[in-house]
N, C-alpha and C. Protein backbone atom coordinates (compact mmCIF):
# COMPACT_ATOMS: atom_id res chain seq x y z
N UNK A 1 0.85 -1.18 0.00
CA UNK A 1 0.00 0.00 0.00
C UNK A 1 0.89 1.24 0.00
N UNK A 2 0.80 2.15 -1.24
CA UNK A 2 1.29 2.99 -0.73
C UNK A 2 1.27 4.33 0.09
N UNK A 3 0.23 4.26 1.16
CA UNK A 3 0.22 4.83 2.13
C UNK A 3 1.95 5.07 3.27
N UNK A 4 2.24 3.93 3.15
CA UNK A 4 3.23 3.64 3.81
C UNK A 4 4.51 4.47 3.83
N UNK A 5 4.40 5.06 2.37
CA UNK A 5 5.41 4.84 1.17
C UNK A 5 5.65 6.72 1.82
N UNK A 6 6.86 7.19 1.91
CA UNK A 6 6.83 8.52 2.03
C UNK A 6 7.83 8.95 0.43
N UNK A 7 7.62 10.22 0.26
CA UNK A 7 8.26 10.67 -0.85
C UNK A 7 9.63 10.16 -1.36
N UNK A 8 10.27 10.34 0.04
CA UNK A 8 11.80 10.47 -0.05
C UNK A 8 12.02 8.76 -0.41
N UNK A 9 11.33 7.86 -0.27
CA UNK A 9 11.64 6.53 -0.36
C UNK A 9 11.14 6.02 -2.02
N UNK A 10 10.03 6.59 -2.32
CA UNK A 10 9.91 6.59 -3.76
C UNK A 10 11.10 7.27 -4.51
N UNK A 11 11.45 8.55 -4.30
CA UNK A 11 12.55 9.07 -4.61
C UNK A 11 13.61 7.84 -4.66
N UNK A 12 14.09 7.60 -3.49
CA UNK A 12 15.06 6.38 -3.47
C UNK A 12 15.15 5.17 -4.60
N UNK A 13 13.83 4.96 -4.69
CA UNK A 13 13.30 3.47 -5.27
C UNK A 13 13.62 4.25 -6.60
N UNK A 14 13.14 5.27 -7.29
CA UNK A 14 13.04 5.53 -9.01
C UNK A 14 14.71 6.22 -8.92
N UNK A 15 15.54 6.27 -8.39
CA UNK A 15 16.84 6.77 -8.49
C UNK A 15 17.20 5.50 -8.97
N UNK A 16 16.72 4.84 -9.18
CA UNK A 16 17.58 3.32 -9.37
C UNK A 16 17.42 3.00 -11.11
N UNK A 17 15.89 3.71 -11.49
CA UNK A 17 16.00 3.88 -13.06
C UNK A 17 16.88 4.24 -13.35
N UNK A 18 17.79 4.20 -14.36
CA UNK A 18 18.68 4.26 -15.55
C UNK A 18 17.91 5.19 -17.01
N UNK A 19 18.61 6.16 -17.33
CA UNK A 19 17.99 6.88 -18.81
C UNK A 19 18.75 5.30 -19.55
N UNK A 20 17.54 5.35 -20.33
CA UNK A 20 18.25 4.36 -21.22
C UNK A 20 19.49 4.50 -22.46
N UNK A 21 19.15 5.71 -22.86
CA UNK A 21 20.39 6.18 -23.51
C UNK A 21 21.87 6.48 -23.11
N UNK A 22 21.91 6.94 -22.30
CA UNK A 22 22.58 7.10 -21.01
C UNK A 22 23.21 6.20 -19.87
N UNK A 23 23.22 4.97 -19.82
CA UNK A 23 23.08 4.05 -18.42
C UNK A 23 23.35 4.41 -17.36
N UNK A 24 25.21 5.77 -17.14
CA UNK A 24 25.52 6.04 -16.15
C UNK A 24 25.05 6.90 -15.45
N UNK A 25 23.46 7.47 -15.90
CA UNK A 25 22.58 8.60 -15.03
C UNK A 25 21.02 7.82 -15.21
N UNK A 26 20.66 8.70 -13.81
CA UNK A 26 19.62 8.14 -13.66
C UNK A 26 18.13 8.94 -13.84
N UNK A 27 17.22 8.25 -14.28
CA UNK A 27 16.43 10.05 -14.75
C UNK A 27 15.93 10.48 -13.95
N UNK A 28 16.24 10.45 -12.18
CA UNK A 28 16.29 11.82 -11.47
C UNK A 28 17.36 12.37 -12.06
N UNK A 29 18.70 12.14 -12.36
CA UNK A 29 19.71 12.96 -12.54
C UNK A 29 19.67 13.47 -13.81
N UNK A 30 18.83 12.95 -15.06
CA UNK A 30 18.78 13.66 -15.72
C UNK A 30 17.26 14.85 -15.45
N UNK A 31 16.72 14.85 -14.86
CA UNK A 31 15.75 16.16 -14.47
C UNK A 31 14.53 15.25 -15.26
N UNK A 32 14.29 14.27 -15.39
CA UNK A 32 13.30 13.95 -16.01
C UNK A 32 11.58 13.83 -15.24
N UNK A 33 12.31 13.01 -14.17
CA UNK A 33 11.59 12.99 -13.03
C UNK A 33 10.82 14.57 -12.33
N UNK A 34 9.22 15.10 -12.90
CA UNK A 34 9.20 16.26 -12.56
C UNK A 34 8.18 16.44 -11.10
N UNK A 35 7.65 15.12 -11.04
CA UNK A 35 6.68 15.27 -9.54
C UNK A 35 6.83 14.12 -8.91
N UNK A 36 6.73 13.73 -7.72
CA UNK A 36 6.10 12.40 -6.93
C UNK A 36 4.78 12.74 -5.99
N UNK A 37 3.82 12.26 -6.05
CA UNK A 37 2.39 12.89 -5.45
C UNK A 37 2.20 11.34 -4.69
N UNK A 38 1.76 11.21 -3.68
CA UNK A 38 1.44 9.94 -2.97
C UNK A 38 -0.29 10.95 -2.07
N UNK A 39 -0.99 10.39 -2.82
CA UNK A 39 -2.65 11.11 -1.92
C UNK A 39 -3.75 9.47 -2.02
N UNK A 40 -4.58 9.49 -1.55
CA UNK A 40 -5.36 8.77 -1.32
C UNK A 40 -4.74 7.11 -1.39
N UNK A 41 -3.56 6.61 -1.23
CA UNK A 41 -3.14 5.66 -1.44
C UNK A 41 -2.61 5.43 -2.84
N UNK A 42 -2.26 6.34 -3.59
CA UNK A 42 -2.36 6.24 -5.05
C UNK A 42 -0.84 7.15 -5.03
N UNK A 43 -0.04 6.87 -5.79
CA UNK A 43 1.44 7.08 -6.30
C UNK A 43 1.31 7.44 -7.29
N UNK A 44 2.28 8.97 -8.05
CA UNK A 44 1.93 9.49 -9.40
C UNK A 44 2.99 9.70 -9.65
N UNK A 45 3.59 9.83 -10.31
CA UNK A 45 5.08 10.06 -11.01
C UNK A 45 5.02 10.71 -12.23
N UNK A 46 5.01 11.90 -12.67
CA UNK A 46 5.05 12.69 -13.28
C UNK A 46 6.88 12.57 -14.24
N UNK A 47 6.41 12.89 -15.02
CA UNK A 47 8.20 12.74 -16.18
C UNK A 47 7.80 13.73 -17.34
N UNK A 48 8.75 14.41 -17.52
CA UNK A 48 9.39 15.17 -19.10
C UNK A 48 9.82 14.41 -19.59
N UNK A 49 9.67 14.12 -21.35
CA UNK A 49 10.31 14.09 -21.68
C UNK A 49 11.39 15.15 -22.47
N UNK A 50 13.61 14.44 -23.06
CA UNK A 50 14.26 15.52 -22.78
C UNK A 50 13.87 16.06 -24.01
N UNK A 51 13.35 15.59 -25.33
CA UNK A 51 12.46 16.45 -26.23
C UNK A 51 11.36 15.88 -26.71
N UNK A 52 9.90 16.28 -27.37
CA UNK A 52 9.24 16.02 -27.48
C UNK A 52 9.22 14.44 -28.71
N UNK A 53 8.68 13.84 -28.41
CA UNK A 53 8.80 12.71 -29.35
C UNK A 53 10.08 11.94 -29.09
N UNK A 54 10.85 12.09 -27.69
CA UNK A 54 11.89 11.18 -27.38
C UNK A 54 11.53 9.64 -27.22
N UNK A 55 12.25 9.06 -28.05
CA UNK A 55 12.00 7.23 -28.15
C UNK A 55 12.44 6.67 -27.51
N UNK A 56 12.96 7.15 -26.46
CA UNK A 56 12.82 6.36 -24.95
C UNK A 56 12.16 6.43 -23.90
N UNK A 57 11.28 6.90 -24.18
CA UNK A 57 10.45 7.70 -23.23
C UNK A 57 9.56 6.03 -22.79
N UNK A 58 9.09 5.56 -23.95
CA UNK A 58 8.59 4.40 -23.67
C UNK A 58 9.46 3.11 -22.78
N UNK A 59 10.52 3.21 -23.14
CA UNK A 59 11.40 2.53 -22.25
C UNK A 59 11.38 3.04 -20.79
N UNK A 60 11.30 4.09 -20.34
CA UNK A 60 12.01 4.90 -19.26
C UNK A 60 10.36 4.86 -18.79
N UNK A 61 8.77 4.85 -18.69
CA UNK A 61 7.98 4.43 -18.51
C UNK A 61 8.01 2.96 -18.25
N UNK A 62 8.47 2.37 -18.94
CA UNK A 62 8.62 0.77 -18.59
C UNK A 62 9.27 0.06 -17.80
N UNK A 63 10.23 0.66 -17.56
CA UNK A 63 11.57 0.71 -16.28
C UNK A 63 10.60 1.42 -15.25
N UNK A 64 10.24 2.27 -14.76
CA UNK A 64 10.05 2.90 -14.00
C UNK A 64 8.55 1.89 -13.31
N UNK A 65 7.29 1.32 -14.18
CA UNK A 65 6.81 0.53 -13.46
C UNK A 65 7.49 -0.93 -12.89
N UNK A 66 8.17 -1.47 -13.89
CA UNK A 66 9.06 -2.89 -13.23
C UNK A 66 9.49 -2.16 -12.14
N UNK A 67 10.58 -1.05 -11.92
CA UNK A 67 11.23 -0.71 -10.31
C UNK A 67 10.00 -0.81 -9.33
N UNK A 68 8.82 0.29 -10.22
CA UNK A 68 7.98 0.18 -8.45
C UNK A 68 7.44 -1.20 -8.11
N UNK A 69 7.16 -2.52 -9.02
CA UNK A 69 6.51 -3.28 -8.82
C UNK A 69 7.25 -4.31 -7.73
N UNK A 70 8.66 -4.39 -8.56
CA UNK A 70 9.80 -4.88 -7.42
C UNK A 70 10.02 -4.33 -6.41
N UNK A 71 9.75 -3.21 -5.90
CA UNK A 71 9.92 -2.45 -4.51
C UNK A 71 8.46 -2.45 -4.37
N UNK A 72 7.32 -3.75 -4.55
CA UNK A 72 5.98 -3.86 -4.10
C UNK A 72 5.23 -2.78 -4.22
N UNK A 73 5.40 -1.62 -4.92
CA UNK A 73 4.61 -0.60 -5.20
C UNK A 73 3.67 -1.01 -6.36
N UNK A 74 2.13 -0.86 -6.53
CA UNK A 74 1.40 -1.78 -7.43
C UNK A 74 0.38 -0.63 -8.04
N UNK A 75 0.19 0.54 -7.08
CA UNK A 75 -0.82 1.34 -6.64
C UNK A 75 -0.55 2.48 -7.71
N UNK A 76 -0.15 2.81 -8.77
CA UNK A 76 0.60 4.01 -9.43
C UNK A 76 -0.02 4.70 -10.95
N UNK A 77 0.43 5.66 -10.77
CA UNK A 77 0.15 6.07 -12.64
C UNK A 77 1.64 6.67 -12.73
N UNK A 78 1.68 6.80 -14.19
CA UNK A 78 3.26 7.15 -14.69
C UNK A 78 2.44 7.95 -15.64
N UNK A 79 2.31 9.52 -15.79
CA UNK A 79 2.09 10.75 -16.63
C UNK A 79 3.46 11.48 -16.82
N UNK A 80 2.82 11.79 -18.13
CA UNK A 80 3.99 12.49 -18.68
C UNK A 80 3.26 14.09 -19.23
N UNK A 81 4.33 14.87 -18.82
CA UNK A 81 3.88 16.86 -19.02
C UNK A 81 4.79 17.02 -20.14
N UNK A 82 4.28 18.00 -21.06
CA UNK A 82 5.29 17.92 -22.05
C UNK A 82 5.61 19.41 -21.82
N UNK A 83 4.86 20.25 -20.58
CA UNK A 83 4.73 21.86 -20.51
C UNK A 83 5.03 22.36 -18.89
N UNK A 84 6.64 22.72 -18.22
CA UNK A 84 7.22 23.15 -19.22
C UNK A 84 8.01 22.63 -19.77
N UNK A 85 8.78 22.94 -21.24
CA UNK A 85 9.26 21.82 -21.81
C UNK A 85 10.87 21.68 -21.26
N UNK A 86 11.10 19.96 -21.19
CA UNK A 86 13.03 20.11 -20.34
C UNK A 86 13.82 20.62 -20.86
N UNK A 87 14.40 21.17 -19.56
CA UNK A 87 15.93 21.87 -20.56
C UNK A 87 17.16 21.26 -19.39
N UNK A 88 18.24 21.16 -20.46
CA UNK A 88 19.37 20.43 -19.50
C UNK A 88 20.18 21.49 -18.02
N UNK A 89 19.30 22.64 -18.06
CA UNK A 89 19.46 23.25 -16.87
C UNK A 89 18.77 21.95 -15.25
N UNK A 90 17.73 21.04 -15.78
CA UNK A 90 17.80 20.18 -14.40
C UNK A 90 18.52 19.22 -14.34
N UNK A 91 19.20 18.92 -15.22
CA UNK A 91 20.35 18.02 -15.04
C UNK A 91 21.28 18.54 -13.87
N UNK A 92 20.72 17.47 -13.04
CA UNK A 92 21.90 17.84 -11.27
C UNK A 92 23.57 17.88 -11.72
N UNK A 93 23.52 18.49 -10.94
CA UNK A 93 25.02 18.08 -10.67
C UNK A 93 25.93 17.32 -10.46
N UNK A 94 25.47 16.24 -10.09
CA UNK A 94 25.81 14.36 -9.85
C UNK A 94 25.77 14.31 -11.03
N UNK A 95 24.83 14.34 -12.39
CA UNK A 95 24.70 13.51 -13.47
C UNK A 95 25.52 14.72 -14.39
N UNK A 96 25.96 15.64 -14.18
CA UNK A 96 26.92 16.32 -15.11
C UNK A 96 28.04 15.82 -14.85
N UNK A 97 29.05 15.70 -13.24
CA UNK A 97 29.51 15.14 -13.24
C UNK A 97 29.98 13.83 -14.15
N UNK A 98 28.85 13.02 -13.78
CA UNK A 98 29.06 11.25 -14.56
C UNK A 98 29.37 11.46 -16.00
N UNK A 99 28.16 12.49 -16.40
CA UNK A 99 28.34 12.82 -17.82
C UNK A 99 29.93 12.44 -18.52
N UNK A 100 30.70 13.81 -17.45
CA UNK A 100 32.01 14.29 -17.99
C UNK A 100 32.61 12.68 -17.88
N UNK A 101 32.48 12.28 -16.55
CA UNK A 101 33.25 10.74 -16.32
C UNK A 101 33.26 9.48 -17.29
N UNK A 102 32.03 9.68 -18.21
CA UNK A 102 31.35 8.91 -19.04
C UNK A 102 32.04 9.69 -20.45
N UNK A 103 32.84 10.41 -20.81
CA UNK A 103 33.59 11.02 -21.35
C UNK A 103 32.39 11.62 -22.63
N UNK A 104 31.30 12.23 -22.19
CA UNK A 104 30.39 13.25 -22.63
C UNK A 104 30.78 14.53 -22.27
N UNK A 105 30.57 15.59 -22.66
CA UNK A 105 31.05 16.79 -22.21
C UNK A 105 29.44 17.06 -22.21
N UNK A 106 29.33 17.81 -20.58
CA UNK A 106 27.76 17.59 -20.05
C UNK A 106 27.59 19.96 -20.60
N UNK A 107 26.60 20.07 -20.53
CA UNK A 107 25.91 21.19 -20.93
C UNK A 107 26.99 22.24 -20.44
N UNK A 108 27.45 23.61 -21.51
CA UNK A 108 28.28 24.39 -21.19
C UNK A 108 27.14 25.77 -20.91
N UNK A 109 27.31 25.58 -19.58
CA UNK A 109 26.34 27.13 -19.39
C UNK A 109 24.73 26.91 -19.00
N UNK A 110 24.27 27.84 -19.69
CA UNK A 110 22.66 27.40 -18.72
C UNK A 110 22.00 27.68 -20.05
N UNK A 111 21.08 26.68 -20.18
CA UNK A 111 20.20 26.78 -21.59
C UNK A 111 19.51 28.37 -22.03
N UNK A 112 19.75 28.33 -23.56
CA UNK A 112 19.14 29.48 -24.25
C UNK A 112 17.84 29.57 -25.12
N UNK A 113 17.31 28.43 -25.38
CA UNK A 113 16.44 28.01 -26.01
C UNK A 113 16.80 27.39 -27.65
N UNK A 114 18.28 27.19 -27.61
CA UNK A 114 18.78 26.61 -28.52
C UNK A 114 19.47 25.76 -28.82
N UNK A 115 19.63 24.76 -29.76
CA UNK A 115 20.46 23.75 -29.50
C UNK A 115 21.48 23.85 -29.87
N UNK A 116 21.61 24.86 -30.62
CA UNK A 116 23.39 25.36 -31.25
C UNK A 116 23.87 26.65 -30.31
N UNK A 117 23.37 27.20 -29.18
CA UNK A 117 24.05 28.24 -28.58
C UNK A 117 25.06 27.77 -27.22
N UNK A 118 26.18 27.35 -27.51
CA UNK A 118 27.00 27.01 -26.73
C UNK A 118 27.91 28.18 -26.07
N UNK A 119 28.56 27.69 -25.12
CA UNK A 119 29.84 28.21 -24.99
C UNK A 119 31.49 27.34 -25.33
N UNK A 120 32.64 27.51 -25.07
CA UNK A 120 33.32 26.66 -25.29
C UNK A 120 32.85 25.80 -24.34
N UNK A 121 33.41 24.82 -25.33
CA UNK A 121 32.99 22.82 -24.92
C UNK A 121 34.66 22.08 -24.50
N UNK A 122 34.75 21.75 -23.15
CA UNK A 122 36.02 21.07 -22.76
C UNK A 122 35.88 19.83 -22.98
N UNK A 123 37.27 18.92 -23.39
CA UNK A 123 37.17 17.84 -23.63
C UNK A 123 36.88 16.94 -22.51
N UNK A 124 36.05 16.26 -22.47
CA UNK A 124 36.32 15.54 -21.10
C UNK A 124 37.14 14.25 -20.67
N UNK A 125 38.18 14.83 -21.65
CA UNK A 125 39.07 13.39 -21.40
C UNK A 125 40.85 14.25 -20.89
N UNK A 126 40.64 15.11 -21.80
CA UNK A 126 42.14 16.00 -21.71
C UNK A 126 41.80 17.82 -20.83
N UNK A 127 40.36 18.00 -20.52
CA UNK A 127 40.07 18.98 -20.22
C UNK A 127 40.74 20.37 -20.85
N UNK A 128 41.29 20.03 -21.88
CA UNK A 128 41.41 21.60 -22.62
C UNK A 128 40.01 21.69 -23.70
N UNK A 129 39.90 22.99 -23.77
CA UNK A 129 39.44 23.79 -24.28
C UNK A 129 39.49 24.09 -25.78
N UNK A 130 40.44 23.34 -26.28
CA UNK A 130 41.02 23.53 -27.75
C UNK A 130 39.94 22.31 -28.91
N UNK A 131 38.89 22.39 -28.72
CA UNK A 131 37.48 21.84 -29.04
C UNK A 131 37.26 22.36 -30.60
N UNK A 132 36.84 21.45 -31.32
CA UNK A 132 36.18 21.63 -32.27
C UNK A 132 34.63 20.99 -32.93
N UNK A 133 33.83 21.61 -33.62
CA UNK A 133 32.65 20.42 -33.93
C UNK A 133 33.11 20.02 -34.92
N UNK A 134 32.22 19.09 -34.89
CA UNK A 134 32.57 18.12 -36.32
C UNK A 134 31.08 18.07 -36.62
N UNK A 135 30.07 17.74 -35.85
CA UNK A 135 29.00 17.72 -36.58
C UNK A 135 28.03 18.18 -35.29
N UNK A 136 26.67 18.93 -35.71
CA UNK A 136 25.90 19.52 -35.13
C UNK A 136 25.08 18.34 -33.97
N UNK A 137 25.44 17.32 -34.70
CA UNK A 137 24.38 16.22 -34.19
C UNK A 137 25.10 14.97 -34.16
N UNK A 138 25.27 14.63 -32.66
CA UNK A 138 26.04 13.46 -32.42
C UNK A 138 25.44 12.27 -32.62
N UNK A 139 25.71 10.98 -31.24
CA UNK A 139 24.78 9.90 -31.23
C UNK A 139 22.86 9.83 -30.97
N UNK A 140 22.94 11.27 -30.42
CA UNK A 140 21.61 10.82 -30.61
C UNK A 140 21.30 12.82 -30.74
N UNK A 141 19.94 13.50 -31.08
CA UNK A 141 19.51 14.52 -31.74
C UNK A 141 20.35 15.86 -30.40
N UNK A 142 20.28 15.26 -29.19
CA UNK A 142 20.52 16.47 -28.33
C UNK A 142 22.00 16.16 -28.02
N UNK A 143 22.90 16.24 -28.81
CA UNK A 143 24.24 15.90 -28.35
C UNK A 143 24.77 16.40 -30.10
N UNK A 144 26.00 16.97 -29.66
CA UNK A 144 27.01 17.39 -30.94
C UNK A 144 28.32 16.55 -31.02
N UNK A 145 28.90 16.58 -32.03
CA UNK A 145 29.94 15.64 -31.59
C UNK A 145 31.48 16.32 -31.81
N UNK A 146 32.14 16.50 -31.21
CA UNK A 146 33.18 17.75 -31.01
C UNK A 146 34.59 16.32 -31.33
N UNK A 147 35.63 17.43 -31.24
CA UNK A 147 36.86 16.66 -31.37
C UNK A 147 37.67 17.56 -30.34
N UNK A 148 38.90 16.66 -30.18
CA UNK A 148 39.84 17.91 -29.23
C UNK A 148 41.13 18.06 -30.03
N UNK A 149 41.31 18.75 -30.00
CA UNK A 149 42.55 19.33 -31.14
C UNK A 149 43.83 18.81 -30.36
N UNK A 150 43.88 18.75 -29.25
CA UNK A 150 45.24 18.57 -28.06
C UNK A 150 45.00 17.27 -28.23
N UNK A 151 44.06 16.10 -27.73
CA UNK A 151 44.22 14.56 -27.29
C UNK A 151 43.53 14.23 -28.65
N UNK A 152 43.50 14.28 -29.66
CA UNK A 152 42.43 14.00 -30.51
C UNK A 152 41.57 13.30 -30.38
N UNK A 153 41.75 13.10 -29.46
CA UNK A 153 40.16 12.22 -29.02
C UNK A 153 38.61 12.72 -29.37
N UNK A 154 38.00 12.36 -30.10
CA UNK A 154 36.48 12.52 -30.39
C UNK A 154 35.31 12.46 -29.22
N UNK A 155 34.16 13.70 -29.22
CA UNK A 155 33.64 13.04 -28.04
C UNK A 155 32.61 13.43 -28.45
N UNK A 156 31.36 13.33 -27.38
CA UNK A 156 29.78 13.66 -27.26
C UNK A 156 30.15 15.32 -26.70
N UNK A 157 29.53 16.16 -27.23
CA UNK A 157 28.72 17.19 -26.21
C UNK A 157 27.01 17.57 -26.12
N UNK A 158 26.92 17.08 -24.81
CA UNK A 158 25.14 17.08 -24.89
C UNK A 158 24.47 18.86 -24.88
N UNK A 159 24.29 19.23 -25.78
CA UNK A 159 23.81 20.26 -25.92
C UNK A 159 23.01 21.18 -25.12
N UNK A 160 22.82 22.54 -24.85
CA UNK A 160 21.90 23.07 -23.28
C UNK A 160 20.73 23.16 -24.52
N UNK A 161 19.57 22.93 -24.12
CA UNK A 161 18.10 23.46 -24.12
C UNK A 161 18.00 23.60 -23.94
C-alpha cells in the first residue's frame, strides 16, 4: 500500500531507473523525473520528456513501473507533461559530473532556447578547451559531436536546451 510509502523513499526506489540512452545517469539525474504525489493511497510520477517525441520515453515508462513493482509498489500512474518543456538546466550536478566521467562533455552554461548556442565545450578526457565540432548532431539529436585538437580524441557534447 502505498500509504506507507513517504516521498523520499519513492525518490530512493526511481533513483535506481537508468535513462536508457545514457546508463551512467539516472532520470532523477537527468531532471526527467518532474513530480512524486502519494494522496489517497495512489502514487503518481510525473516525467518530461528531454524532447518532445523522445523514443525512450517508452522505455524509461517501462523501467520505472518494473522498479515500483519490485519495490511492491502496485498502486501508481506514470504521466507524462510535455509543458514546461526540459531543458538540461535540471540536469543535477551528480549527473553532469558522470556525464564528464562517461567522457560526454555535459551542458556548457545554462540553456538558451537553442540547440546550437554554446559556450566553449572542454574535452572531457584531456580537459582543454582547444574543441572543435565536427557535426551539429552526435549519437543521438541532443548531443554534438566535437573533437579535441590537443588529445584527438572525439567526443559527445550534450547540448543546453
Amino acid at each position: 500500500m502505498v500509504k506507507t510509502l513517504d516521498r523520499d523513499e519513492v525518490t530512493t526506489i526511481l533513483a535506481l531507473v537508468k535513462d536508457p540512452e545514457i546508463p551512467v545517469l539516472s532520470i532523477e539525474e537527468m531532471g526527467i523525473i518532474r513530480r512524486i504525489d502519494v494522496s489517497h493511497g495512489r502514487l503518481q510520477v510525473v516525467i518530461t520528456p528531454t524532447y518532445s517525441g523522445c523514443p525512450a520515453m517508452a522505455v524509461i515508462e517501462e523501467d520505472i513501473a518494473t522498479m515500483l513493482k519490485l519495490h511492491g509498489i502496485s498502486d501508481f500512474d506514470i504521466l507524462t507533461e510535455i509543458s514546461p518543456a526540459w531543458t538540461t538546466d535540471w540536469i543535477s550536478p551528480e549527473g553532469r559530473k558522470k556525464l564528464e566521467e562517461f567522457g560526454i562533455a555535459p551542458p556548457a552554461g545554462k540553456a538558451r532556447g537553442t540547440l546550437l548556442g554554446h559556450q566553449t565545450v572542454a574535452c572531457p578526457q584531456c580537459k582543454s578547451t582547444n574543441t572543435c565540432v565536427v557535426s551539429e548532431f552526435g549519437s543521438t539529436a541532443c548531443k554534438a559531436q566535437y573533437k579535441c585538437k590537443d588529445c584527438l580524441e572525439p567526443f559527445d557534447y550534450f547540448k543546453c536546451v
